[in-house]
C-alpha atoms as a PDB file:
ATOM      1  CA  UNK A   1       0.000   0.000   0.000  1.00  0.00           C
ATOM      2  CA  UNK A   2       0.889   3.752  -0.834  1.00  0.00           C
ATOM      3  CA  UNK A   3       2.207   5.377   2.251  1.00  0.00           C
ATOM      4  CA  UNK A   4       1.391   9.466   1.818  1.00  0.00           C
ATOM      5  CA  UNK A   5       2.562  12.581   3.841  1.00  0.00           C
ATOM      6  CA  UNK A   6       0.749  15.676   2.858  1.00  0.00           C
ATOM      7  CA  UNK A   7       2.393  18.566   4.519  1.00  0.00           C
ATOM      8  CA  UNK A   8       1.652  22.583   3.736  1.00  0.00           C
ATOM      9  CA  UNK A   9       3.679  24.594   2.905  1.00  0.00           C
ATOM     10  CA  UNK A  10       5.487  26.476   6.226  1.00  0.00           C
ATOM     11  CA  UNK A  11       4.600  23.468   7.778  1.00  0.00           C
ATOM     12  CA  UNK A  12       7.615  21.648   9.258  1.00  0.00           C
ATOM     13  CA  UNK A  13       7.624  20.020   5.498  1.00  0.00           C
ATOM     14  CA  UNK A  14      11.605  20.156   5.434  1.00  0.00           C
ATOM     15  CA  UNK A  15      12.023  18.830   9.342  1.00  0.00           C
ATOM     16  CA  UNK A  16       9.861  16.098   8.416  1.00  0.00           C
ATOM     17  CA  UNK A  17      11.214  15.213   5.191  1.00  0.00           C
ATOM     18  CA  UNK A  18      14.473  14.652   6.632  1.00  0.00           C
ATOM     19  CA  UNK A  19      13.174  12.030   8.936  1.00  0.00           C
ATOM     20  CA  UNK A  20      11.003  10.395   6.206  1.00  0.00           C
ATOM     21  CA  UNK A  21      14.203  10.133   4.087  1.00  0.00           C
ATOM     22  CA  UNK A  22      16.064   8.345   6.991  1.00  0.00           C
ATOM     23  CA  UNK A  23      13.382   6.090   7.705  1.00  0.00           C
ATOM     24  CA  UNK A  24      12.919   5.143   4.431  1.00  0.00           C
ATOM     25  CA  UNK A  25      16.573   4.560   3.636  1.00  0.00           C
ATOM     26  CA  UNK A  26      16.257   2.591   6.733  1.00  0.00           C
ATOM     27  CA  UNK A  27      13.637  -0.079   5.158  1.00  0.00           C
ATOM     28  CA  UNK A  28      14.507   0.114   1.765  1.00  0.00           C
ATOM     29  CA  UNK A  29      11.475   2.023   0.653  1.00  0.00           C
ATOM     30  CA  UNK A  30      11.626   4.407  -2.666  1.00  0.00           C
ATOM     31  CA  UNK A  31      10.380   7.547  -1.465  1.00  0.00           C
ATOM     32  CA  UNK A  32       9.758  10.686  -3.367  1.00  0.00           C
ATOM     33  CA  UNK A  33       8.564  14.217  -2.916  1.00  0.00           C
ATOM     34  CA  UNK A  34       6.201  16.352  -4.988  1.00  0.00           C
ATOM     35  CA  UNK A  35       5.650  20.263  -4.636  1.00  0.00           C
ATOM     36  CA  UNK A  36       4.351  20.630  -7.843  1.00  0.00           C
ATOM     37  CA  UNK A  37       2.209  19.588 -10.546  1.00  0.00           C
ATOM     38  CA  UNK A  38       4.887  20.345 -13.283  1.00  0.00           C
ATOM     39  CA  UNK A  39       6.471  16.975 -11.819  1.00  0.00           C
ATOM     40  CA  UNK A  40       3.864  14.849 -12.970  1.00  0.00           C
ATOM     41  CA  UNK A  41       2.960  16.640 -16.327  1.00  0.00           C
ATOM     42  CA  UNK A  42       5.100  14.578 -18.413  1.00  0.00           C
ATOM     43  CA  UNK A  43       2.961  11.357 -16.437  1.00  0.00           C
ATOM     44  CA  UNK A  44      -0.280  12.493 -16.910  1.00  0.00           C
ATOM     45  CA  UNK A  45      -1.029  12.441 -13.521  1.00  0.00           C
ATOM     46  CA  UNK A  46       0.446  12.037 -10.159  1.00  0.00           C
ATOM     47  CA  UNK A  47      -0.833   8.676 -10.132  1.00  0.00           C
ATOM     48  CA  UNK A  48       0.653   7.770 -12.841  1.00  0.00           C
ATOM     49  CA  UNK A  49       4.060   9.141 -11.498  1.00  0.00           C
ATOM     50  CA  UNK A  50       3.700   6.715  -8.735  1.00  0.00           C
ATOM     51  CA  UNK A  51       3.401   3.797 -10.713  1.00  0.00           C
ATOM     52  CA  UNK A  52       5.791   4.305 -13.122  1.00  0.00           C
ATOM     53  CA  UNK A  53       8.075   5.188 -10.536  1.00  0.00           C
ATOM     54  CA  UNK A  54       7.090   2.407  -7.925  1.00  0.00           C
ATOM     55  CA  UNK A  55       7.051   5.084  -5.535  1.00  0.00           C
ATOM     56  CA  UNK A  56       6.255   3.755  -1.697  1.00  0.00           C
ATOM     57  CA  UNK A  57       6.316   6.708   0.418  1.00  0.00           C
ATOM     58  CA  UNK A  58       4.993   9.926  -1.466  1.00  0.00           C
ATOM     59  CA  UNK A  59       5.401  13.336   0.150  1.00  0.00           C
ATOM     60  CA  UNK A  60       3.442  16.147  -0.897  1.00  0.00           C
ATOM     61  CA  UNK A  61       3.473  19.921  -0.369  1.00  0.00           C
ATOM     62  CA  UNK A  62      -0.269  21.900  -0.834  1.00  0.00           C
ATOM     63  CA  UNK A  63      -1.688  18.809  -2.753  1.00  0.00           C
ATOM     64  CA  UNK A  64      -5.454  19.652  -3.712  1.00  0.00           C
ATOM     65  CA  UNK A  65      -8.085  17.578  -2.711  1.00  0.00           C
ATOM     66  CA  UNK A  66      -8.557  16.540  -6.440  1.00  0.00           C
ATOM     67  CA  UNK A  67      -5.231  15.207  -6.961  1.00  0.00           C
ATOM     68  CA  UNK A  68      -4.955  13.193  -3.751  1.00  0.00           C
ATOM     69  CA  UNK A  69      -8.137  11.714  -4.535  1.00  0.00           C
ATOM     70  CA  UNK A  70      -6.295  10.011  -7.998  1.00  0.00           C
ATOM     71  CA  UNK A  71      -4.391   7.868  -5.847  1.00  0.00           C
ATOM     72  CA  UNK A  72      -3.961   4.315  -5.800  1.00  0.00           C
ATOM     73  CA  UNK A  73      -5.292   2.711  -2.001  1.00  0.00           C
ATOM     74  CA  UNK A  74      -2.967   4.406   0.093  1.00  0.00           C
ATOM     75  CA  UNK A  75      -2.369   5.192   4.254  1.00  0.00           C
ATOM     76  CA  UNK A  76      -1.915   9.285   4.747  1.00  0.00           C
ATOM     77  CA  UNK A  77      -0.503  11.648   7.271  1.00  0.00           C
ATOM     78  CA  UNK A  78      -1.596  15.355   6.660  1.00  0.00           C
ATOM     79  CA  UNK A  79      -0.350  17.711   8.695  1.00  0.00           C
ATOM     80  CA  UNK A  80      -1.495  21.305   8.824  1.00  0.00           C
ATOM     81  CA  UNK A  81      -0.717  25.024  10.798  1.00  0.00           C
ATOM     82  CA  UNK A  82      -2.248  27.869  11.850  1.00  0.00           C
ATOM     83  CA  UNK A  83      -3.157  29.348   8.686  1.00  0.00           C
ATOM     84  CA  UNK A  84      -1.897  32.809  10.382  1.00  0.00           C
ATOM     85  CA  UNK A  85       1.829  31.325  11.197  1.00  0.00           C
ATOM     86  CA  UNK A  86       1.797  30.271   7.652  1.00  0.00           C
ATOM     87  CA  UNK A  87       1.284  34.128   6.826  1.00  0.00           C
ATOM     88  CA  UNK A  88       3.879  35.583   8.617  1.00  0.00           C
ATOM     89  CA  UNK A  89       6.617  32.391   8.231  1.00  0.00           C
ATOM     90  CA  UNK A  90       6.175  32.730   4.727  1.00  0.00           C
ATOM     91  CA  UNK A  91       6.594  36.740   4.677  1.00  0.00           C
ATOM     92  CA  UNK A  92       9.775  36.444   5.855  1.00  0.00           C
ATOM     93  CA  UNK A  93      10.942  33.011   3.958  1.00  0.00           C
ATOM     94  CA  UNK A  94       9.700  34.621   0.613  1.00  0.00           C
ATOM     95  CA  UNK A  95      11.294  38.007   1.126  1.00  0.00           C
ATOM     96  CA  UNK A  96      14.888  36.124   2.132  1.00  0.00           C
ATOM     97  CA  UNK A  97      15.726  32.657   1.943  1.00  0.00           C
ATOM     98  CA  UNK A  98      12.901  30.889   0.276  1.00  0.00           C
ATOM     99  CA  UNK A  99      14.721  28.693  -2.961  1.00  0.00           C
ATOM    100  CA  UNK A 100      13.572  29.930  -6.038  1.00  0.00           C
ATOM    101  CA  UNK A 101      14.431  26.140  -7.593  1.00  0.00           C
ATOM    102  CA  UNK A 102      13.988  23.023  -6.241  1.00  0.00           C
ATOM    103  CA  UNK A 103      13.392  19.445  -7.734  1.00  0.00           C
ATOM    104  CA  UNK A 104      13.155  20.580 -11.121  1.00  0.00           C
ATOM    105  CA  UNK A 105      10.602  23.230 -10.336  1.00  0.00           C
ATOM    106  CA  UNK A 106      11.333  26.965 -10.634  1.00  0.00           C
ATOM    107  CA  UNK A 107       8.916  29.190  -8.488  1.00  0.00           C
ATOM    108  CA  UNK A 108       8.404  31.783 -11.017  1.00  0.00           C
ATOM    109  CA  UNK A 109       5.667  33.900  -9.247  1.00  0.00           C
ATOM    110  CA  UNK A 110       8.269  33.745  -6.238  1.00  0.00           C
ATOM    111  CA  UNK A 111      10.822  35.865  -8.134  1.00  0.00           C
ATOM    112  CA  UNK A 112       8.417  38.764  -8.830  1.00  0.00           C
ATOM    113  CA  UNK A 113       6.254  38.519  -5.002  1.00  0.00           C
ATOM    114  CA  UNK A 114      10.636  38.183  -3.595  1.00  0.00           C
ATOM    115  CA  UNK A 115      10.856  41.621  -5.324  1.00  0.00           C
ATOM    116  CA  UNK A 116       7.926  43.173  -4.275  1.00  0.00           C
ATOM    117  CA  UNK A 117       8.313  42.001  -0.627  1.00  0.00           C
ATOM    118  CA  UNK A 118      11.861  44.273  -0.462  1.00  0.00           C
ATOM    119  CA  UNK A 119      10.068  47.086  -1.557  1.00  0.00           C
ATOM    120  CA  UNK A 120       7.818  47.426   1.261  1.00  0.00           C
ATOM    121  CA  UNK A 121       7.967  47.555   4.843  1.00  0.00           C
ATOM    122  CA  UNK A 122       6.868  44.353   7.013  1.00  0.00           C
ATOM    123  CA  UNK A 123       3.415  45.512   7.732  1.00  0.00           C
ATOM    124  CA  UNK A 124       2.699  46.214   4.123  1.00  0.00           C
ATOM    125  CA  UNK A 125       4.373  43.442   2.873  1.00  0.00           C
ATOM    126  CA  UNK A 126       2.042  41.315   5.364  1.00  0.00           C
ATOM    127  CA  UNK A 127      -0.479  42.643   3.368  1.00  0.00           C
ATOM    128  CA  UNK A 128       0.876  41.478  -0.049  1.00  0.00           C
ATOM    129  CA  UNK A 129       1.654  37.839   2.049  1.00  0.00           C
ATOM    130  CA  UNK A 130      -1.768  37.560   2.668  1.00  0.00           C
ATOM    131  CA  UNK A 131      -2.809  37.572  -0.339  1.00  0.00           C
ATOM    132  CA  UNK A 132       0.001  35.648  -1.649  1.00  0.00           C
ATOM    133  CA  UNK A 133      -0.733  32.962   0.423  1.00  0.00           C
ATOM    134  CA  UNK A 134      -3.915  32.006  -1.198  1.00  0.00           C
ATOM    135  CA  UNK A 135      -2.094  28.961  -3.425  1.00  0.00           C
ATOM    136  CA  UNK A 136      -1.210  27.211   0.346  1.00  0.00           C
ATOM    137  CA  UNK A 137      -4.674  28.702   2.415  1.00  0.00           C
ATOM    138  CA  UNK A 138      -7.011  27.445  -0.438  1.00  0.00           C
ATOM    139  CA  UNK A 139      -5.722  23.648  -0.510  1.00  0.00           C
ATOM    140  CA  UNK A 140      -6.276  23.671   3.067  1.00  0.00           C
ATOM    141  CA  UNK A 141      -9.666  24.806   2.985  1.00  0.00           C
ATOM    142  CA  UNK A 142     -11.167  22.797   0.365  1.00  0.00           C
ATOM    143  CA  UNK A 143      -9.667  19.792   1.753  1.00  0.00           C
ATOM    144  CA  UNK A 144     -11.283  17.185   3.173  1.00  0.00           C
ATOM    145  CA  UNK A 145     -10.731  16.329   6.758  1.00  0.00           C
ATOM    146  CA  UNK A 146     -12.767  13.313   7.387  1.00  0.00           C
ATOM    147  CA  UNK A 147     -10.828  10.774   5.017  1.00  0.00           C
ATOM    148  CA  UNK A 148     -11.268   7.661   6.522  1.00  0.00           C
ATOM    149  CA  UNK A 149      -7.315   6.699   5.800  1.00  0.00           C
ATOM    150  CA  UNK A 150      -5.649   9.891   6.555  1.00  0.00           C
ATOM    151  CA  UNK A 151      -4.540  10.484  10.197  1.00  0.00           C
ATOM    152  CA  UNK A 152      -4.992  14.379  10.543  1.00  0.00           C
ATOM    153  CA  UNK A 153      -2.104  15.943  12.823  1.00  0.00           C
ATOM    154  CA  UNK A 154      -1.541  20.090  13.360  1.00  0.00           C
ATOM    155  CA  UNK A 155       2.273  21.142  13.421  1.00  0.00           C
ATOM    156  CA  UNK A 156       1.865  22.723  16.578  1.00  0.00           C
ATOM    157  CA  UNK A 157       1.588  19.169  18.013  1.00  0.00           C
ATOM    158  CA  UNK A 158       4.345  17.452  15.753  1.00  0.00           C
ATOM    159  CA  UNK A 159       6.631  20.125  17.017  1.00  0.00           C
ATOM    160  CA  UNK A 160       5.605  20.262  20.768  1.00  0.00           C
ATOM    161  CA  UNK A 161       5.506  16.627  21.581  1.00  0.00           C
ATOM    162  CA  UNK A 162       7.765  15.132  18.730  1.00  0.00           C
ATOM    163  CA  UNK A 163       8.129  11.899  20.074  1.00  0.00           C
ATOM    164  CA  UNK A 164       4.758  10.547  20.426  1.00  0.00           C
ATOM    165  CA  UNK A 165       3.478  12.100  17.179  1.00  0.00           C
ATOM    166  CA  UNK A 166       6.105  10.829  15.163  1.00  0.00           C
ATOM    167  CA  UNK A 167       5.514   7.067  16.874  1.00  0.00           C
ATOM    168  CA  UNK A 168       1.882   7.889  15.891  1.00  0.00           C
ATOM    169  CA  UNK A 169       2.689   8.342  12.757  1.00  0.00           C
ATOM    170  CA  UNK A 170       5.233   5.320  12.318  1.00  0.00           C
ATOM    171  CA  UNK A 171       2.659   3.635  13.753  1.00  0.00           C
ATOM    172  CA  UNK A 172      -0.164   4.897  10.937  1.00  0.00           C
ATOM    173  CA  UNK A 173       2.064   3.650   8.526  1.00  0.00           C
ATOM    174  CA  UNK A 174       2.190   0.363  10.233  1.00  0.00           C
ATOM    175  CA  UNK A 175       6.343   0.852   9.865  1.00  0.00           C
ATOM    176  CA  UNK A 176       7.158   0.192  14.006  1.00  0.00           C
ATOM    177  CA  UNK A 177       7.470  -3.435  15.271  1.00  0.00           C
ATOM    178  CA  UNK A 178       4.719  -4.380  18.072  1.00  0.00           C
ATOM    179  CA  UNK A 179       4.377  -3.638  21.340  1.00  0.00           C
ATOM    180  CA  UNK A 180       6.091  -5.662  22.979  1.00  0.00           C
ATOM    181  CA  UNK A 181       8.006  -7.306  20.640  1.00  0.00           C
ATOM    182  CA  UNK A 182      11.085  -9.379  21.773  1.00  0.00           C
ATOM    183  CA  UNK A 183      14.446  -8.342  20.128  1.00  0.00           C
ATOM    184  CA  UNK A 184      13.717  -4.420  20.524  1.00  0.00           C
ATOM    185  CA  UNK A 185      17.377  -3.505  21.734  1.00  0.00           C
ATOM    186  CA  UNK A 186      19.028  -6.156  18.824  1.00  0.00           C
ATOM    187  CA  UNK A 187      16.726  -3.874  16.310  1.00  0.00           C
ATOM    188  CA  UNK A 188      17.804  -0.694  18.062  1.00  0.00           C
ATOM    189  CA  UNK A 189      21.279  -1.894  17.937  1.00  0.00           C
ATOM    190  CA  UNK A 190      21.306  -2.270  14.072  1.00  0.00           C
ATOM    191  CA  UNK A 191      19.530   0.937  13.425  1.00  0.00           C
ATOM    192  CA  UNK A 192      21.883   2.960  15.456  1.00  0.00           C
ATOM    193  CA  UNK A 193      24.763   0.966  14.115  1.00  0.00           C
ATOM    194  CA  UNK A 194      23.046   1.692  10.304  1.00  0.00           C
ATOM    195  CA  UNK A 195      22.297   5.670  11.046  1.00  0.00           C
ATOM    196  CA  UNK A 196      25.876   6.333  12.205  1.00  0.00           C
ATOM    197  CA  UNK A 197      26.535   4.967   8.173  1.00  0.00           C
ATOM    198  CA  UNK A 198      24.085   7.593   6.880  1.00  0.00           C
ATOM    199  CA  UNK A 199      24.432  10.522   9.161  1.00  0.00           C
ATOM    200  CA  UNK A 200      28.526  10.168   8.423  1.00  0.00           C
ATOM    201  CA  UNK A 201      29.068  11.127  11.665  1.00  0.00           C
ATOM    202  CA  UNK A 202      32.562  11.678  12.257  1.00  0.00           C
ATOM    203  CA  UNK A 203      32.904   8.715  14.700  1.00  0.00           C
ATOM    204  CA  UNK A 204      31.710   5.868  12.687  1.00  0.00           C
ATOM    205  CA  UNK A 205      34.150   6.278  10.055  1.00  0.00           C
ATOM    206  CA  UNK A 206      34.738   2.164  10.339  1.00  0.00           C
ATOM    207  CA  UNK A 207      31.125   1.310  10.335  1.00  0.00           C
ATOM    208  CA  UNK A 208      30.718   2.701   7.500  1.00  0.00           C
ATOM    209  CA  UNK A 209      32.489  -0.299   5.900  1.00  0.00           C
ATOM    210  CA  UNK A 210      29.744  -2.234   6.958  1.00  0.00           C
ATOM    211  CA  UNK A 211      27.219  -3.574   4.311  1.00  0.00           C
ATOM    212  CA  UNK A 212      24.450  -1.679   3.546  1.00  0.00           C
ATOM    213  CA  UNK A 213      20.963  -3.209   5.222  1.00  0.00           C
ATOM    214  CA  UNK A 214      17.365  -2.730   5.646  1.00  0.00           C
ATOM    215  CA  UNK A 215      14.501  -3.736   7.724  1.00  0.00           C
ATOM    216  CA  UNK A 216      11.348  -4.846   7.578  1.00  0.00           C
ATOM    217  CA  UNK A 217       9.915  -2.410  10.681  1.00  0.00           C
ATOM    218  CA  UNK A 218      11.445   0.285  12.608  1.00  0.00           C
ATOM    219  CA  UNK A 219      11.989  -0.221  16.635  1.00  0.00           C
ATOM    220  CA  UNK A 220      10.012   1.818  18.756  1.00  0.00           C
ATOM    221  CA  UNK A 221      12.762   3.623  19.477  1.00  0.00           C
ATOM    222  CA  UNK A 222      13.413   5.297  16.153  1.00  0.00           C
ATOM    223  CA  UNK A 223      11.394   8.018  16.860  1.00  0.00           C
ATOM    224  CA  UNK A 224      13.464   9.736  19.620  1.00  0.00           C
ATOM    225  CA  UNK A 225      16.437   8.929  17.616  1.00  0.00           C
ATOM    226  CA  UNK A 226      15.046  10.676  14.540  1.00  0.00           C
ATOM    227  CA  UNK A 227      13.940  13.616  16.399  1.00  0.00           C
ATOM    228  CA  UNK A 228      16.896  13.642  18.475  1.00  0.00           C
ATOM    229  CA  UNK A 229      19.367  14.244  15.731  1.00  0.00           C
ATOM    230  CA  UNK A 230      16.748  16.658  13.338  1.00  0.00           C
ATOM    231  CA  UNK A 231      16.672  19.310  16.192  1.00  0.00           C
ATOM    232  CA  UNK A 232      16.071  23.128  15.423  1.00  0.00           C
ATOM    233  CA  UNK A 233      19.500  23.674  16.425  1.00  0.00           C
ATOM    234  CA  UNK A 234      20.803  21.344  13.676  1.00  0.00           C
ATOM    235  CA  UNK A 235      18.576  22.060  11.279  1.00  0.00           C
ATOM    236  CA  UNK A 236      19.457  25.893  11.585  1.00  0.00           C
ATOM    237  CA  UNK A 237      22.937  25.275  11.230  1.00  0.00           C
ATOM    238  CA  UNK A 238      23.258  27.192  14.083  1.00  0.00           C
ATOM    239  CA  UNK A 239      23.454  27.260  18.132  1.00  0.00           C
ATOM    240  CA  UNK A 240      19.956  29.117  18.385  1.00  0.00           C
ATOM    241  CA  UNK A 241      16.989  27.478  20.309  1.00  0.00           C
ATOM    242  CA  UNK A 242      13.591  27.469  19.115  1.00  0.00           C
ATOM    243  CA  UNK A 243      12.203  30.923  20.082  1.00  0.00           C
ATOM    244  CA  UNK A 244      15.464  32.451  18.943  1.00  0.00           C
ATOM    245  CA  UNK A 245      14.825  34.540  15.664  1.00  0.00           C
ATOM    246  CA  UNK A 246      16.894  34.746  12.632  1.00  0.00           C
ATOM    247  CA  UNK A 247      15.136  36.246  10.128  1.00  0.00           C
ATOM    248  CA  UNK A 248      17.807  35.138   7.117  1.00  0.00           C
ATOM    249  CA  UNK A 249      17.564  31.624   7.958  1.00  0.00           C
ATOM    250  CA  UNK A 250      15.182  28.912   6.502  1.00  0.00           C
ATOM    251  CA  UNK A 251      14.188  28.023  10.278  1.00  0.00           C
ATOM    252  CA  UNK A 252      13.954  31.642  11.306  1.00  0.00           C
ATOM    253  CA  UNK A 253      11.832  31.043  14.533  1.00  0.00           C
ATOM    254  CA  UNK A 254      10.549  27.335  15.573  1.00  0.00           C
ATOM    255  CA  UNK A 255       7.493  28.398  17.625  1.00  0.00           C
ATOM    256  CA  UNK A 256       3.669  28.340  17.112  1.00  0.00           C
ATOM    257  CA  UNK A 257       1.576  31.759  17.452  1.00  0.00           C
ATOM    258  CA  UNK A 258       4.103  34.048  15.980  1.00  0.00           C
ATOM    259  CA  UNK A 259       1.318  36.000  14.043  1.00  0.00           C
ATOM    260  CA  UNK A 260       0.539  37.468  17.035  1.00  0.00           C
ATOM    261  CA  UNK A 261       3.432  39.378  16.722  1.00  0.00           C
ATOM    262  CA  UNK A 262       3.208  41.127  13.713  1.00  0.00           C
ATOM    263  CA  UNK A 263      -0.627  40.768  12.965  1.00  0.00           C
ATOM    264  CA  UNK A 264      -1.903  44.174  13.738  1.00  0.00           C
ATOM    265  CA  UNK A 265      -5.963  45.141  13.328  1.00  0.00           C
ATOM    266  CA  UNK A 266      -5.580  45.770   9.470  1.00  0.00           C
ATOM    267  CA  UNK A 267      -3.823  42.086   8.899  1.00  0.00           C
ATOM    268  CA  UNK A 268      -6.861  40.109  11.297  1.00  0.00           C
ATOM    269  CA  UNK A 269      -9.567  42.187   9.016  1.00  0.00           C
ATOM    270  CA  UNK A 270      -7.507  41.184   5.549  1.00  0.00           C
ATOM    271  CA  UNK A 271      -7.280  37.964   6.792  1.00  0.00           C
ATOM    272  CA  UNK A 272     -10.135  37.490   7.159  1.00  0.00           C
ATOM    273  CA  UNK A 273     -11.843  39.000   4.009  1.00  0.00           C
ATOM    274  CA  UNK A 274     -10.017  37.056   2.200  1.00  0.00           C
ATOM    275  CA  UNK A 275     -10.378  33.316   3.782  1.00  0.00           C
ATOM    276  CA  UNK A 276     -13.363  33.858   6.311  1.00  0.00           C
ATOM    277  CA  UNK A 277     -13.237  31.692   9.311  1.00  0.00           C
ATOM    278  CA  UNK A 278     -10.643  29.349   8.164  1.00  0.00           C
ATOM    279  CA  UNK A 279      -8.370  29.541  11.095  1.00  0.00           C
ATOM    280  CA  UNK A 280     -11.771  28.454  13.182  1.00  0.00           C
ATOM    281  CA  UNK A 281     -12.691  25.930  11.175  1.00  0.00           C
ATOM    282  CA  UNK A 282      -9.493  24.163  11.200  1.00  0.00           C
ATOM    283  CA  UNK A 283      -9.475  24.267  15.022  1.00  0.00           C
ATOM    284  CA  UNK A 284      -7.769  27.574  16.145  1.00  0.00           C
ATOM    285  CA  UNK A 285      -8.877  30.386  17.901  1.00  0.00           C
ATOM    286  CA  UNK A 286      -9.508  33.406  16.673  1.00  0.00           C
ATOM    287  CA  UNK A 287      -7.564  35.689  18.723  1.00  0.00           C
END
């Protein structure tokens, strides 16, 4: 069966990557990532990419409803955010750091918001985010939230308890051994003996040597050693904490409710003539 992770755009989507790529490299599973349709227009669908590729574990960024729905019988994780955070981390990621290129893809309409964004000041340029926004805000609001295979998970609980949602997920996938299983520490054993080999850390230079292997389930204790080694601080290339700001990096902040911050009256009232109750609807409150 299809596994599936449908994260948003601002969403954690490169922290979680990172750990879907180790896992899969763990069990041998061909995973690949989509952010947009231009990768599947020489398939004829993204369906179609996933056969012809043999593709096990698809990720996808702002997937509409529509396009999900051509997939073969699959097991899904989405994940969404405050539509508000998604706002105000993409201001800053579009004005400074955001790739222009990336699998294939060039973000054309990127290149002329990017230039925009410098010519205005931050609560302006909120302004023109908003509005911006509307590619990433719109999937999320026509999806559909009740899918009887998709386990629904918000980023402000991936991030805040990391451990148990990412075992929740593992487990949604069915990719964790039992409860209880005997043989957990031989398991944890190879997996930490196998990660050292693709994290290159500089202390397993000689296992490294070691053949290449893969398993048939993860041990429950992959999670905490996934999320243990894709930290903030790592993933920043950097010594800051989440909370600490750096508006020229990728992961400029790390914390949930930053709109409160630089929403002022005029940015709830265009936010909301423009998507309604959508932060509401998905679960968040309004102020």
């Amino acid at each position: 069966m299809l596994l599936v992770y449908s994260g948003r755009h601002k969403a954690a989507s490169s922290w979680s990557r990172a750990i879907l790529r180790e896992a899969a490299a763990l069990l041998g599973l061909n995973m690949v990532t989509v952010i947009a349709p231009e990768q599947w227009a020489s398939y004829g669908s993204l369906a179609e990419l996933v056969r012809q590729e043999r593709v096990d574990l698809l990720s996808l960024t702002n997937i509409e409803q529509r396009h999900y729905e051509t997939l073969p019988p699959r097991r899904t994780v989405n994940v969404i955010r405050d539509p508000r955070d998604i706002v105000v981390s993409g201001y800053f990621s579009h004005r400074n750091t955001h790739g222009v290129h990336a699998l294939g893809v060039t973000w054309h309409e990127l290149i002329d918001h990017r230039r925009r964004l410098l010519e205005l000041d931050v609560p302006d340029g909120l302004l023109e985010e908003i509005e911006f926004s509307g590619y990433f805000l719109d999937h999320m609001s026509t999806w559909d939230y009740h899918q009887p295979e998709v386990l629904e998970l918000r980023m402000e609980d991936q991030i805040s308890d990391q451990v148990a949602v990412w075992t929740r997920i593992f487990e949604h996938y069915g990719l964790l051994v039992p409860r209880r299983a005997v043989g957990g520490w031989v398991r944890t054993a190879a997996v930490r003996c196998r990660l050292a080999a693709l994290r290159a850390e500089p202390d397993a230079r000689l296992r490294r040597t070691l053949p290449a292997f893969t398993l048939g389930r993860l041990p429950r204790s992959y999670p905490r050693l996934a999320v243990n080694h894709y930290t903030f601080t790592r993933l920043s290339d950097s010594d800051r904490r989440p909370g600490e700001v750096d508006e020229m990096n990728h992961y400029r902040n790390g914390v949930p409710g930053d709109w409160r911050n630089h929403f002022t009256e005029r940015h709830r009232k265009a936010f909301r003539a423009r998507y309604g109750d959508l932060a509401e609807r998905l679960g968040y409150p309004a102020d």
